[in-house]
N, C-alpha and C. Protein backbone atom coordinates (compact mmCIF):
# COMPACT_ATOMS: atom_id res chain seq x y z
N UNK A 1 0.85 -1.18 0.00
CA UNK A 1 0.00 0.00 0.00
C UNK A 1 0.90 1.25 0.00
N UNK A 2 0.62 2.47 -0.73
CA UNK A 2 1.68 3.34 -1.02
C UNK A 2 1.46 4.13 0.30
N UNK A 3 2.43 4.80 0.41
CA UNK A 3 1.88 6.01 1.50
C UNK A 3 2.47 7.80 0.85
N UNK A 4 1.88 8.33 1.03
CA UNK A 4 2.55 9.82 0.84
C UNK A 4 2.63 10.30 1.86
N UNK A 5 3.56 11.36 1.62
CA UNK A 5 3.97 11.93 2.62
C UNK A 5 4.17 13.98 2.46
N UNK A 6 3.80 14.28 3.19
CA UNK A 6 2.90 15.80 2.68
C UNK A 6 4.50 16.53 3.70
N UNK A 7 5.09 17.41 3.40
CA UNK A 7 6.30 18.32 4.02
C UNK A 7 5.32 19.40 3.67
N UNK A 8 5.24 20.83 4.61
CA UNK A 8 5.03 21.68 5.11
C UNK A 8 6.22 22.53 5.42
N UNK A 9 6.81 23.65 4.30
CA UNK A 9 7.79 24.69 5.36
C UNK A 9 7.50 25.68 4.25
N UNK A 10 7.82 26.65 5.29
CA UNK A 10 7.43 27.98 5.28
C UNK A 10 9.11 28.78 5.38
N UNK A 11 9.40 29.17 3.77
CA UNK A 11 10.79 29.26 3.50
C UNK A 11 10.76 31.32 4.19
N UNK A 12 11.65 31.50 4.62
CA UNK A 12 12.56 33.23 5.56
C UNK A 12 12.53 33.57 3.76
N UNK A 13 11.56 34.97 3.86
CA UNK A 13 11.69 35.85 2.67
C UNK A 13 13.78 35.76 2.47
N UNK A 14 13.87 35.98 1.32
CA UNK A 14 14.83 36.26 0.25
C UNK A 14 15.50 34.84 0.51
N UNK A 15 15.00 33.69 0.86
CA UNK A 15 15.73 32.01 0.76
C UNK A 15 14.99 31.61 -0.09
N UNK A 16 14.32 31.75 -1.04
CA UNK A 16 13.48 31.23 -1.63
C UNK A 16 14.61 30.51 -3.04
N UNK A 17 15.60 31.26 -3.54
CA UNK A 17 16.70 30.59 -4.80
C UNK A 17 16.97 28.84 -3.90
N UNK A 18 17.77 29.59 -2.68
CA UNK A 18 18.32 28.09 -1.90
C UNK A 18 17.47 27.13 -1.66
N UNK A 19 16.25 27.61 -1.29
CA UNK A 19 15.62 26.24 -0.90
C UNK A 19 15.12 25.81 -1.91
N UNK A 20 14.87 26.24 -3.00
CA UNK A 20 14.95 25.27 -4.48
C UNK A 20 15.99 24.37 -4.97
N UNK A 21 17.08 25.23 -4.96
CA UNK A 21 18.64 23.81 -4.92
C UNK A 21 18.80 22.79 -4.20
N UNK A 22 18.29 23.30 -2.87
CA UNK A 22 18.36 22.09 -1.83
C UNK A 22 17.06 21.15 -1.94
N UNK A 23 15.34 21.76 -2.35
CA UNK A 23 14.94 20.73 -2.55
C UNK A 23 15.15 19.85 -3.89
N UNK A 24 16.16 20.89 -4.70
CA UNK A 24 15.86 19.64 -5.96
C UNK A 24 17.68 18.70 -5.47
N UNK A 25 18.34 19.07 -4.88
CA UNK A 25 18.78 17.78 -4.49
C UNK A 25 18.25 16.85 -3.77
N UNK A 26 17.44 17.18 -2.89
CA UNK A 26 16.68 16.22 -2.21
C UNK A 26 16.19 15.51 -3.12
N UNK A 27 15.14 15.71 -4.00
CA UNK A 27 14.93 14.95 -4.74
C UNK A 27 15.80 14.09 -5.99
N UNK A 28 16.59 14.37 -6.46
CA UNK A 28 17.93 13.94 -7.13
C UNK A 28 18.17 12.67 -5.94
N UNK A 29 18.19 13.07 -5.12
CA UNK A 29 18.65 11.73 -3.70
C UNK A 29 17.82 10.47 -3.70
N UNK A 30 16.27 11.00 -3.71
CA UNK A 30 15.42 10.23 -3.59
C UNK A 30 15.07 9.55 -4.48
N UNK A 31 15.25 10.21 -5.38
CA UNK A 31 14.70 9.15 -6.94
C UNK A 31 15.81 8.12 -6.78
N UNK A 32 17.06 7.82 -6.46
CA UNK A 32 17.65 6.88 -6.09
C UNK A 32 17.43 5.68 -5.17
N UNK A 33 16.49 5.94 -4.21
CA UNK A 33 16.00 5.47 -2.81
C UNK A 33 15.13 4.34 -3.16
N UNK A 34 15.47 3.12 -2.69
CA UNK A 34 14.29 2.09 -2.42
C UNK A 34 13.16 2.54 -1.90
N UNK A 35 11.77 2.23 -2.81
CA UNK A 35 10.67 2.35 -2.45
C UNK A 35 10.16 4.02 -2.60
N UNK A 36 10.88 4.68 -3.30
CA UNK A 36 10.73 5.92 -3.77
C UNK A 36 9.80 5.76 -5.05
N UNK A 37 8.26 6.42 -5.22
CA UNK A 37 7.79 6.46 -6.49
C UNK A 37 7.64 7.78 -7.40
N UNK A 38 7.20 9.13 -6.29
CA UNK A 38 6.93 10.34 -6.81
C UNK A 38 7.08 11.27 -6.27
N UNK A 39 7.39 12.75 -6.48
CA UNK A 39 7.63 13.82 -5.55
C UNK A 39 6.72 14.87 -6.78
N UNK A 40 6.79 16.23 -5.78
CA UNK A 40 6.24 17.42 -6.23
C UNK A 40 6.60 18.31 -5.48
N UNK A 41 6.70 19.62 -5.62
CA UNK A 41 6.74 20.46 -4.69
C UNK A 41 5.62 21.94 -5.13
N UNK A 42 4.97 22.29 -4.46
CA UNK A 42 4.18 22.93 -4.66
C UNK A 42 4.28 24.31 -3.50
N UNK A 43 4.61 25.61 -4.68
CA UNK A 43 3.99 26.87 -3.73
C UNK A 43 2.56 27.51 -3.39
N UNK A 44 2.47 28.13 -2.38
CA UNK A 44 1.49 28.66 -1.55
C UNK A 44 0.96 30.29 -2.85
N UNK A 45 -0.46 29.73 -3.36
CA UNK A 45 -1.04 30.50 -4.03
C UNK A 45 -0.97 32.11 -3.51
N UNK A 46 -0.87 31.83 -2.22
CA UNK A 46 -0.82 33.52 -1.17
C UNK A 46 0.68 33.57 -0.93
N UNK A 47 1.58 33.14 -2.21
CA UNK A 47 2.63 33.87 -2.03
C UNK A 47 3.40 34.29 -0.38
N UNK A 48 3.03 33.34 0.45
CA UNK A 48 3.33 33.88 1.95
C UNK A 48 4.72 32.64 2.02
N UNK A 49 5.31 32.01 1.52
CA UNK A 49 6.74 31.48 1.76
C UNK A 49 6.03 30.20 2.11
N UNK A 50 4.95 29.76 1.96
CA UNK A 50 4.85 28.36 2.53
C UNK A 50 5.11 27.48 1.44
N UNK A 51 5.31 26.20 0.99
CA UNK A 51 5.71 25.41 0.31
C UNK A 51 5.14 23.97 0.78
N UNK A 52 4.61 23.12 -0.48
CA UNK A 52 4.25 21.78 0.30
C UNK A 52 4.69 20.99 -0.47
N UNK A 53 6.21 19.86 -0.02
CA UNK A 53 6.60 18.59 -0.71
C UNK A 53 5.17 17.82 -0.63
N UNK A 54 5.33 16.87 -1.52
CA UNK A 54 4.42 15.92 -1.90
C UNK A 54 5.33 14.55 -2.17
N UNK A 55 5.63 13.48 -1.51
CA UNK A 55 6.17 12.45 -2.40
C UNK A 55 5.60 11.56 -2.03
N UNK A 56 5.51 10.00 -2.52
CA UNK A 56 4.96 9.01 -3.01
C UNK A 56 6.04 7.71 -2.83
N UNK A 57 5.91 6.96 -1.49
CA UNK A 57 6.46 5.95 -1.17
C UNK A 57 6.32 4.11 -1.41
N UNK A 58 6.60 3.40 -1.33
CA UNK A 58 5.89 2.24 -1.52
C UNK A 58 5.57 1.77 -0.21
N UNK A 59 5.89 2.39 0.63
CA UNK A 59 5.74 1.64 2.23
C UNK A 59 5.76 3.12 2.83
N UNK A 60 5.55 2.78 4.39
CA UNK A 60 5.97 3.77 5.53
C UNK A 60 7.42 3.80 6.18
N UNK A 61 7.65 2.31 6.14
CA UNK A 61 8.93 1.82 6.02
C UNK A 61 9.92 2.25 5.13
N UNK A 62 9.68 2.38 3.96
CA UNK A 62 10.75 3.06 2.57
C UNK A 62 11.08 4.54 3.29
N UNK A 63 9.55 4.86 3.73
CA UNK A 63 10.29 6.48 3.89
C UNK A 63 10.50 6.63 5.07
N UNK A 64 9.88 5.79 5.98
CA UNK A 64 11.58 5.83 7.26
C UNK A 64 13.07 5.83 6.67
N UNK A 65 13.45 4.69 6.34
CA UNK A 65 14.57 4.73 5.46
C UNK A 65 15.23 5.72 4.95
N UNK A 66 14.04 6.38 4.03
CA UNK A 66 14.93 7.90 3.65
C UNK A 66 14.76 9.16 4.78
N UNK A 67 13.95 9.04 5.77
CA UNK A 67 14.07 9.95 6.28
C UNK A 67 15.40 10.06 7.21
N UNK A 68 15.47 8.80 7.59
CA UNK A 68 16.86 8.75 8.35
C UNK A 68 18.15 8.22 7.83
N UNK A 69 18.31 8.67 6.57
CA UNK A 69 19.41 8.37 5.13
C UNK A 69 20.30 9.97 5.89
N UNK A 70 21.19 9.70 5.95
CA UNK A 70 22.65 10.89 6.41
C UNK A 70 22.67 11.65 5.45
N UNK A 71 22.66 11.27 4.13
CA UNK A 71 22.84 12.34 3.08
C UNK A 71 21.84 13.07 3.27
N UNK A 72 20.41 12.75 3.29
CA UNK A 72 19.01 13.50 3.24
C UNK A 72 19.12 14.42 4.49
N UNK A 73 19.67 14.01 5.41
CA UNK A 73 19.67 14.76 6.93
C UNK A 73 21.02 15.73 6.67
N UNK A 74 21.77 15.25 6.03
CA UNK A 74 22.75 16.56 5.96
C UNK A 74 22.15 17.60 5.13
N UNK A 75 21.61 17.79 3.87
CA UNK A 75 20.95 18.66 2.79
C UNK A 75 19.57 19.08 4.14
N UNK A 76 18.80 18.71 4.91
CA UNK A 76 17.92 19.05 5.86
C UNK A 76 18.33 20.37 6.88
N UNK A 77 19.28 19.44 7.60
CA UNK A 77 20.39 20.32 8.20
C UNK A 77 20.41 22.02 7.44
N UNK A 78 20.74 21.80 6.24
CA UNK A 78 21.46 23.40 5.69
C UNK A 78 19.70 23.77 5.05
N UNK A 79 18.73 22.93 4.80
CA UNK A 79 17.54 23.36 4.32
C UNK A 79 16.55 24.55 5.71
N UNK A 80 17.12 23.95 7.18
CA UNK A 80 16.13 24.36 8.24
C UNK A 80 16.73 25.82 8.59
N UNK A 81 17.88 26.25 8.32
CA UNK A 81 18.57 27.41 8.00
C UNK A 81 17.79 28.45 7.55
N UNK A 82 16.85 27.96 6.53
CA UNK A 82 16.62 28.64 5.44
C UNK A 82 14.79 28.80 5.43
N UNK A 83 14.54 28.15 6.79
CA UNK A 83 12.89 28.36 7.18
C UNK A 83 12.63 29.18 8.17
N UNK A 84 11.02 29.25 8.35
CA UNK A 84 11.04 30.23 9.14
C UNK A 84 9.97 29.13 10.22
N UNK A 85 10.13 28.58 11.03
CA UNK A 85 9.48 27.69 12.01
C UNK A 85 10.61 25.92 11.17
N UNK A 86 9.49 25.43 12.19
CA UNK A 86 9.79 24.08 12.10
C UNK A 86 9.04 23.30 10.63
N UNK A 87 9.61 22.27 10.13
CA UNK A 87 9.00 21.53 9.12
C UNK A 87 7.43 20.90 9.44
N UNK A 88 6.74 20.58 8.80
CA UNK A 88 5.24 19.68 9.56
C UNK A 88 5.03 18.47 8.63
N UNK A 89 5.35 17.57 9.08
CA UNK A 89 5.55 16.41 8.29
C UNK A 89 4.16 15.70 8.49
N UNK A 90 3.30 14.73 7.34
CA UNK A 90 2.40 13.86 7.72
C UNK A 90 2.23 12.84 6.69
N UNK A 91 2.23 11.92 7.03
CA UNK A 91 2.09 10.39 6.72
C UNK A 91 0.26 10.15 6.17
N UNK A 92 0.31 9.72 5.04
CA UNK A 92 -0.95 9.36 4.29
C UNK A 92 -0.68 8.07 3.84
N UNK A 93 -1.81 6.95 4.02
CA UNK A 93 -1.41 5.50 3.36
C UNK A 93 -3.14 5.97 2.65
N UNK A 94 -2.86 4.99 1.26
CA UNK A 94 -3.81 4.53 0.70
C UNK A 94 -5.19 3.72 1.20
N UNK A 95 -6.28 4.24 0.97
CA UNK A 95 -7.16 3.43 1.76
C UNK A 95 -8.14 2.51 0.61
């Protein structure tokens, strides 16, 4: 059963170049990743810095895996720099 997984951050006016490099390495990472199927990233119609990843796992398990992958946590690391609060992560399985 697939699960998605919805990221929530809300990028510090004038980070908006960086946190595009850093999410498209993230994704460059992930398309590598067992149990990786799809990503997206989508901006906030009100222009207010919020941003919502979208990706597409084969398990909950796969994206444990990548969530706690060192490379992904180092590119995280220099991504939370560049927000303004904390990330809001949530887990969706197929019903």
């Amino acid at each position: 059963m697939a699960t998605r997984i919805l990221i929530e951050r809300k990028v510090k006016p004038d980070c908006l170049a960086d946190f595009l490099e850093l999410s498209l390495q993230l994704r460059a990472l992930a398309m590598r990743q067992p149990g990786y199927i799809s990503g997206e990233t989508l901006g906030s119609t009100e222009n207010d810095g919020r941003h919502l990843i979208i990706s597409t796992w084969h398990s909950l398990a796969a994206w444990k895996e990548w969530e706690n992958n060192p490379e992904r946590q180092k590119i995280a690391r220099k991504m939370v720099k560049l927000l303004d609060g904390k990330p809001i992560v949530r887990a969706f399985a197929e019903m």
